[in-house]
PDB file of N, CA and C in Angstrom:
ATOM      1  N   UNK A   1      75.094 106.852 122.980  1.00  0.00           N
ATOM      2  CA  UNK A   1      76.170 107.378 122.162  1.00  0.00           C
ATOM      3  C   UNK A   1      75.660 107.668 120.760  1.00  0.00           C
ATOM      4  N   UNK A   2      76.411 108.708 120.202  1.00  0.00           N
ATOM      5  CA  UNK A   2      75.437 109.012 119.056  1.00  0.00           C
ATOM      6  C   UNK A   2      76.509 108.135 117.703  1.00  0.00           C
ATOM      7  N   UNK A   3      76.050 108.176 116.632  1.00  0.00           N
ATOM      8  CA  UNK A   3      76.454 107.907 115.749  1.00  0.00           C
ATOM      9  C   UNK A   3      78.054 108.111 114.963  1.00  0.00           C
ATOM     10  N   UNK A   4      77.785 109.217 115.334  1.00  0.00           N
ATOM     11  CA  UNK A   4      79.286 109.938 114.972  1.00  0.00           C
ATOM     12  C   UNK A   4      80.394 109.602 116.100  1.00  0.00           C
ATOM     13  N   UNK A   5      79.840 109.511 116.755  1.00  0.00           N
ATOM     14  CA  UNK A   5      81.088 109.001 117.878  1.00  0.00           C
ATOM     15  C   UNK A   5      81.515 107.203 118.079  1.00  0.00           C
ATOM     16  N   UNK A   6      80.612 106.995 117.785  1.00  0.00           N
ATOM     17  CA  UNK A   6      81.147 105.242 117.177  1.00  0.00           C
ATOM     18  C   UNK A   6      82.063 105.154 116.370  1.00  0.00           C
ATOM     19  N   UNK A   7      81.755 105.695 115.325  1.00  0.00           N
ATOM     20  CA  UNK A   7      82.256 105.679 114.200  1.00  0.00           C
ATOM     21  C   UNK A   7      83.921 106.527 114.116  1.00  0.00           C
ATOM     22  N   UNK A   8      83.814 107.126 114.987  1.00  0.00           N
ATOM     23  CA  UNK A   8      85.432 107.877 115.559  1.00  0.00           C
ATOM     24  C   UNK A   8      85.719 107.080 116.136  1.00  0.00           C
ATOM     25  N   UNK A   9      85.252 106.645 117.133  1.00  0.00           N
ATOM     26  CA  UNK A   9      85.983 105.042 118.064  1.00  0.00           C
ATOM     27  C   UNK A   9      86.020 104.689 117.424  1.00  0.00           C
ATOM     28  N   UNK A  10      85.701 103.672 116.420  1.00  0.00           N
ATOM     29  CA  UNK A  10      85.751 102.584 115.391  1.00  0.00           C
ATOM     30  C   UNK A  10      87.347 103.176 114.280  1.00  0.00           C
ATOM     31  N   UNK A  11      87.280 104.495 114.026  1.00  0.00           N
ATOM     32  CA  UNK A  11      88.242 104.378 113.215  1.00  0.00           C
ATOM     33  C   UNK A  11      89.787 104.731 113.829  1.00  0.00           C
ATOM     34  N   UNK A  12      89.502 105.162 115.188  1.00  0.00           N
ATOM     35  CA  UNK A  12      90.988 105.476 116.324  1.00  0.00           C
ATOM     36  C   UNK A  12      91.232 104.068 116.810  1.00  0.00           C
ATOM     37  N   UNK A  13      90.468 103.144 116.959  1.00  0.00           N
ATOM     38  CA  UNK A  13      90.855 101.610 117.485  1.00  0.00           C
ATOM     39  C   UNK A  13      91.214 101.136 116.222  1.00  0.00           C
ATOM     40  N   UNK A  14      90.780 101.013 114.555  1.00  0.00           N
ATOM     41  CA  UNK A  14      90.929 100.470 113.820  1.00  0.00           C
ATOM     42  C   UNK A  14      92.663 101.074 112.957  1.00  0.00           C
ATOM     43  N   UNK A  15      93.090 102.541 113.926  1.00  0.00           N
ATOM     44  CA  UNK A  15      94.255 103.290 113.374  1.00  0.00           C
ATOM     45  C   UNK A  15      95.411 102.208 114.188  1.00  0.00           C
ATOM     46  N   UNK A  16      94.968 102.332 115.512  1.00  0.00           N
ATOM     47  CA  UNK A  16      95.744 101.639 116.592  1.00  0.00           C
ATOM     48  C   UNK A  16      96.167  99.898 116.391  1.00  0.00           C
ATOM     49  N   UNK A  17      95.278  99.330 115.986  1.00  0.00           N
ATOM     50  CA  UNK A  17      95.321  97.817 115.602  1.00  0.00           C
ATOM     51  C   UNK A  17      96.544  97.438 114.320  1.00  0.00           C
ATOM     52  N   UNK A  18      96.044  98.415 113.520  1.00  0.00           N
ATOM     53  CA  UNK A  18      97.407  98.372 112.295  1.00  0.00           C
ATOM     54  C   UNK A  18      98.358  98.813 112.743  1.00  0.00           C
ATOM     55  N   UNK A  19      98.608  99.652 113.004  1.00  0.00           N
ATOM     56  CA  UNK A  19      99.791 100.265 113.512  1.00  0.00           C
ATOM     57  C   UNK A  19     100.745  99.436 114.601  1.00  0.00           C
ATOM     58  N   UNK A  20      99.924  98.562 115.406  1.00  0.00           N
ATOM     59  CA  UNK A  20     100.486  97.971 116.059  1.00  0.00           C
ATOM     60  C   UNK A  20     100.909  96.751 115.133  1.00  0.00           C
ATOM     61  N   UNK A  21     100.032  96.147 114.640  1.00  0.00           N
ATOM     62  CA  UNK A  21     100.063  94.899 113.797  1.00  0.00           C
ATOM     63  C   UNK A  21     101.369  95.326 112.727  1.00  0.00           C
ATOM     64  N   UNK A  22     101.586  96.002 111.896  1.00  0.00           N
ATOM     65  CA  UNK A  22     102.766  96.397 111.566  1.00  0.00           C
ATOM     66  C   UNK A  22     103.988  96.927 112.189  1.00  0.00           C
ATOM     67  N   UNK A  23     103.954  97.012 113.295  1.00  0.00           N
ATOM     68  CA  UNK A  23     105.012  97.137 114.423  1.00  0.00           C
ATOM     69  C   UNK A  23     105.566  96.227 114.597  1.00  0.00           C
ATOM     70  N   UNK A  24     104.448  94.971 114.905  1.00  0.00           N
ATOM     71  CA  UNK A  24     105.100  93.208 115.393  1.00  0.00           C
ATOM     72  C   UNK A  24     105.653  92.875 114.503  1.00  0.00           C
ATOM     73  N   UNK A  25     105.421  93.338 112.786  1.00  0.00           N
ATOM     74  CA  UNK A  25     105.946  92.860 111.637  1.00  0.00           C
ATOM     75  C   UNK A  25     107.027  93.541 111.523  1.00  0.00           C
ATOM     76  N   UNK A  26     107.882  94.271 112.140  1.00  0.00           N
ATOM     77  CA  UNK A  26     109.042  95.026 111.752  1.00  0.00           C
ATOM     78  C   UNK A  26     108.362  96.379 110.439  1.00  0.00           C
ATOM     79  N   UNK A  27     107.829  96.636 110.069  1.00  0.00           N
ATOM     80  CA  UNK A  27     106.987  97.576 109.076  1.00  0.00           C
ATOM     81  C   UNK A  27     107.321  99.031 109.911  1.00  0.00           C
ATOM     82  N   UNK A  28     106.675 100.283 109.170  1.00  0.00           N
ATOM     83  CA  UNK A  28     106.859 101.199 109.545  1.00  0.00           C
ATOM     84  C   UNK A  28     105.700 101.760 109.706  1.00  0.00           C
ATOM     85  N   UNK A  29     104.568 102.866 110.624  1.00  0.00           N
ATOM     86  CA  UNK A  29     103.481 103.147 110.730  1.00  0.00           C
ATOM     87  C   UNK A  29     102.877 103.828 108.925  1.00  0.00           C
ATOM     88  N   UNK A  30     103.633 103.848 107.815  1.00  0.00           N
ATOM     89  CA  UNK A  30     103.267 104.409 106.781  1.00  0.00           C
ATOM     90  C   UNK A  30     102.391 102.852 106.227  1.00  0.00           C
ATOM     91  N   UNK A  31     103.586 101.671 106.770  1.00  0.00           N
ATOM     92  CA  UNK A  31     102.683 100.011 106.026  1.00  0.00           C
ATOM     93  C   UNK A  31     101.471  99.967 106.922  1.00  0.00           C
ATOM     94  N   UNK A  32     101.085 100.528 108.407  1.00  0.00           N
ATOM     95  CA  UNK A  32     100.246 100.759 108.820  1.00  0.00           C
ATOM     96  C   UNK A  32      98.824 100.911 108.568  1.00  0.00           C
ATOM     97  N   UNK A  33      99.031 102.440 108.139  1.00  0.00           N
ATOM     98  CA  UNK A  33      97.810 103.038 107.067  1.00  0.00           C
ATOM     99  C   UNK A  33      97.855 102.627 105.841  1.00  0.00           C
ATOM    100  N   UNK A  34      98.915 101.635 105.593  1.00  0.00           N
ATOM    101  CA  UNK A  34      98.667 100.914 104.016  1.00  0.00           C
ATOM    102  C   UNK A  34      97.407  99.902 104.304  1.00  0.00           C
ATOM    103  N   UNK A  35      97.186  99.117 105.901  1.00  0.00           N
ATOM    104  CA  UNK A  35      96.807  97.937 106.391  1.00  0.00           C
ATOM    105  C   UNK A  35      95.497  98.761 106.512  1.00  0.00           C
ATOM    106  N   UNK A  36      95.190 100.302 107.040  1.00  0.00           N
ATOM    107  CA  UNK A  36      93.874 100.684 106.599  1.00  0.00           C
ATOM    108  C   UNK A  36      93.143 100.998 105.491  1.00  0.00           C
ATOM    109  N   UNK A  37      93.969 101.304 104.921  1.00  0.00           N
ATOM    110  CA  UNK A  37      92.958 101.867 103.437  1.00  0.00           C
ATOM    111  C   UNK A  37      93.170 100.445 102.127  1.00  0.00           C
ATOM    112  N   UNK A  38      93.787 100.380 102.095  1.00  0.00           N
ATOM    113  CA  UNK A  38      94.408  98.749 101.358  1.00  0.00           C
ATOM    114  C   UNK A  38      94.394  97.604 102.075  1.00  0.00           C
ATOM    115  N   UNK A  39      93.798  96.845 102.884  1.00  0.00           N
ATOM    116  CA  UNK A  39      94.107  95.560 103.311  1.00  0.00           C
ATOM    117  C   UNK A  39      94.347  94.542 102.296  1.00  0.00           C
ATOM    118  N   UNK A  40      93.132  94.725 100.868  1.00  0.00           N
ATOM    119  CA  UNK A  40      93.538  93.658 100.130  1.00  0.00           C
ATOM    120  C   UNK A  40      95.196  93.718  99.379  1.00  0.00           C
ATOM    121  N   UNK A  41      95.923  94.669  99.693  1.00  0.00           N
ATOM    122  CA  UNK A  41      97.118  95.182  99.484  1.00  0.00           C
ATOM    123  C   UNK A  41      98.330  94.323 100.241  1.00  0.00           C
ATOM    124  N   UNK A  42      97.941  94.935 101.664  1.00  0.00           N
ATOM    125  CA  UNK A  42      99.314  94.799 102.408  1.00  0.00           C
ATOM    126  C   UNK A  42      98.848  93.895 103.079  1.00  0.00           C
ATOM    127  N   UNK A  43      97.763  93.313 103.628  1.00  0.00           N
ATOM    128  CA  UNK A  43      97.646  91.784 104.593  1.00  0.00           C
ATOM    129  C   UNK A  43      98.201  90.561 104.018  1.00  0.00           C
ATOM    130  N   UNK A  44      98.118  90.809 102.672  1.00  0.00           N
ATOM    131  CA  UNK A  44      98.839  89.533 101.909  1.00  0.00           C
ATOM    132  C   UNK A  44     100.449  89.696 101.557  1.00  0.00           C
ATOM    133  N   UNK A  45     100.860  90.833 101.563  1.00  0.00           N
ATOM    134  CA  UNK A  45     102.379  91.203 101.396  1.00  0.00           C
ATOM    135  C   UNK A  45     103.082  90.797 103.290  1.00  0.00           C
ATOM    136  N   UNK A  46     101.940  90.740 104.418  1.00  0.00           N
ATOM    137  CA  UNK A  46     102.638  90.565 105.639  1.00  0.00           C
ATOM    138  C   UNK A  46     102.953  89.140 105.617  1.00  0.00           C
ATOM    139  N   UNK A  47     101.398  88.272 105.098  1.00  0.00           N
ATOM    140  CA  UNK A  47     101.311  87.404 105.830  1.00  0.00           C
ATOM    141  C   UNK A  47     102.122  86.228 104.492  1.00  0.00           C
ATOM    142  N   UNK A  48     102.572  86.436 103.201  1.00  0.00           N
ATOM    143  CA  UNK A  48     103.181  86.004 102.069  1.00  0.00           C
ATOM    144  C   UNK A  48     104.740  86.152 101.767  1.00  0.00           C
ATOM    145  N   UNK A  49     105.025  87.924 102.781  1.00  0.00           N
ATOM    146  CA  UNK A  49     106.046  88.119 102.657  1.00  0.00           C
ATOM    147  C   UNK A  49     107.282  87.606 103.540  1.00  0.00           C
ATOM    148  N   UNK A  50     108.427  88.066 103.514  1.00  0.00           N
ATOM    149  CA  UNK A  50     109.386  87.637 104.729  1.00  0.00           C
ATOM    150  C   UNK A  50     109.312  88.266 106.223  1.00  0.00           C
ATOM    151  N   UNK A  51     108.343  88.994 105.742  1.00  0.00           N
ATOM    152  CA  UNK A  51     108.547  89.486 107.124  1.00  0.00           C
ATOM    153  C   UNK A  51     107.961  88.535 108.311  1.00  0.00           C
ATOM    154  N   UNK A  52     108.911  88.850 109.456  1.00  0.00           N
ATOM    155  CA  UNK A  52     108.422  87.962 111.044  1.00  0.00           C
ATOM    156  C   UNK A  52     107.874  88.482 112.048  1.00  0.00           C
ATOM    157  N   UNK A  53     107.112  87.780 112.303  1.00  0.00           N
ATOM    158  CA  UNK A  53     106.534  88.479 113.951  1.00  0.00           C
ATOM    159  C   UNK A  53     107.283  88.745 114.532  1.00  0.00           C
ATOM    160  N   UNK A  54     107.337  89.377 115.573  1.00  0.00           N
ATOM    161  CA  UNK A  54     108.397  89.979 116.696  1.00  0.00           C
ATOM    162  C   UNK A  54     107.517  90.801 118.053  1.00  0.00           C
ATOM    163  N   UNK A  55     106.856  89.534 119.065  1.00  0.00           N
ATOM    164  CA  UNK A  55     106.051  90.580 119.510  1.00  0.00           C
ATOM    165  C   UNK A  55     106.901  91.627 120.363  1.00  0.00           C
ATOM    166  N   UNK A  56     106.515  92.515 121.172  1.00  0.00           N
ATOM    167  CA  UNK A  56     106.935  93.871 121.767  1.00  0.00           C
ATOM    168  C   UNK A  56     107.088  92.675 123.397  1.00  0.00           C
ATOM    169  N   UNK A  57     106.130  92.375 124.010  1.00  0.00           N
ATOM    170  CA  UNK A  57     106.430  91.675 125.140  1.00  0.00           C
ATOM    171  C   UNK A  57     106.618  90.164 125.610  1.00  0.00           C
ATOM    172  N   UNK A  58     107.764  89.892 125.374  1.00  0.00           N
ATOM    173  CA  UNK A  58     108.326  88.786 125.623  1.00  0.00           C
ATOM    174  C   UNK A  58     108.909  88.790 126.500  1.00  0.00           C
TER     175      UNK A  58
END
């Protein structure tokens, strides 16, 4: 696999992980891409704030 294509996997799994991870938090996919480009931002507003887990399959 070449280089460039890691690195597209790496950032379509790393789109998918937030997006979900702010899903379980009640958030909207915009706090999502806040969780990619800002983590030192919004990981501490999830995990400080009120918001609750809620997973999808229970």
């Amino acid at each position: 696999m070449s280089m460039t294509a890691l690195i597209l996997a790496y950032i379509v799994i790393a789109v998918l992980i937030s997006l979900g991870v702010a899903r379980n938090f009640g958030k909207s996919n915009g706090f999502g891409i806040g969780i990619i480009f800002l983590p030192v931002i919004f990981i501490p507003i999830l995990a400080f704030g009120p918001a609750i887990y809620q997973p999808e399959n229970v």
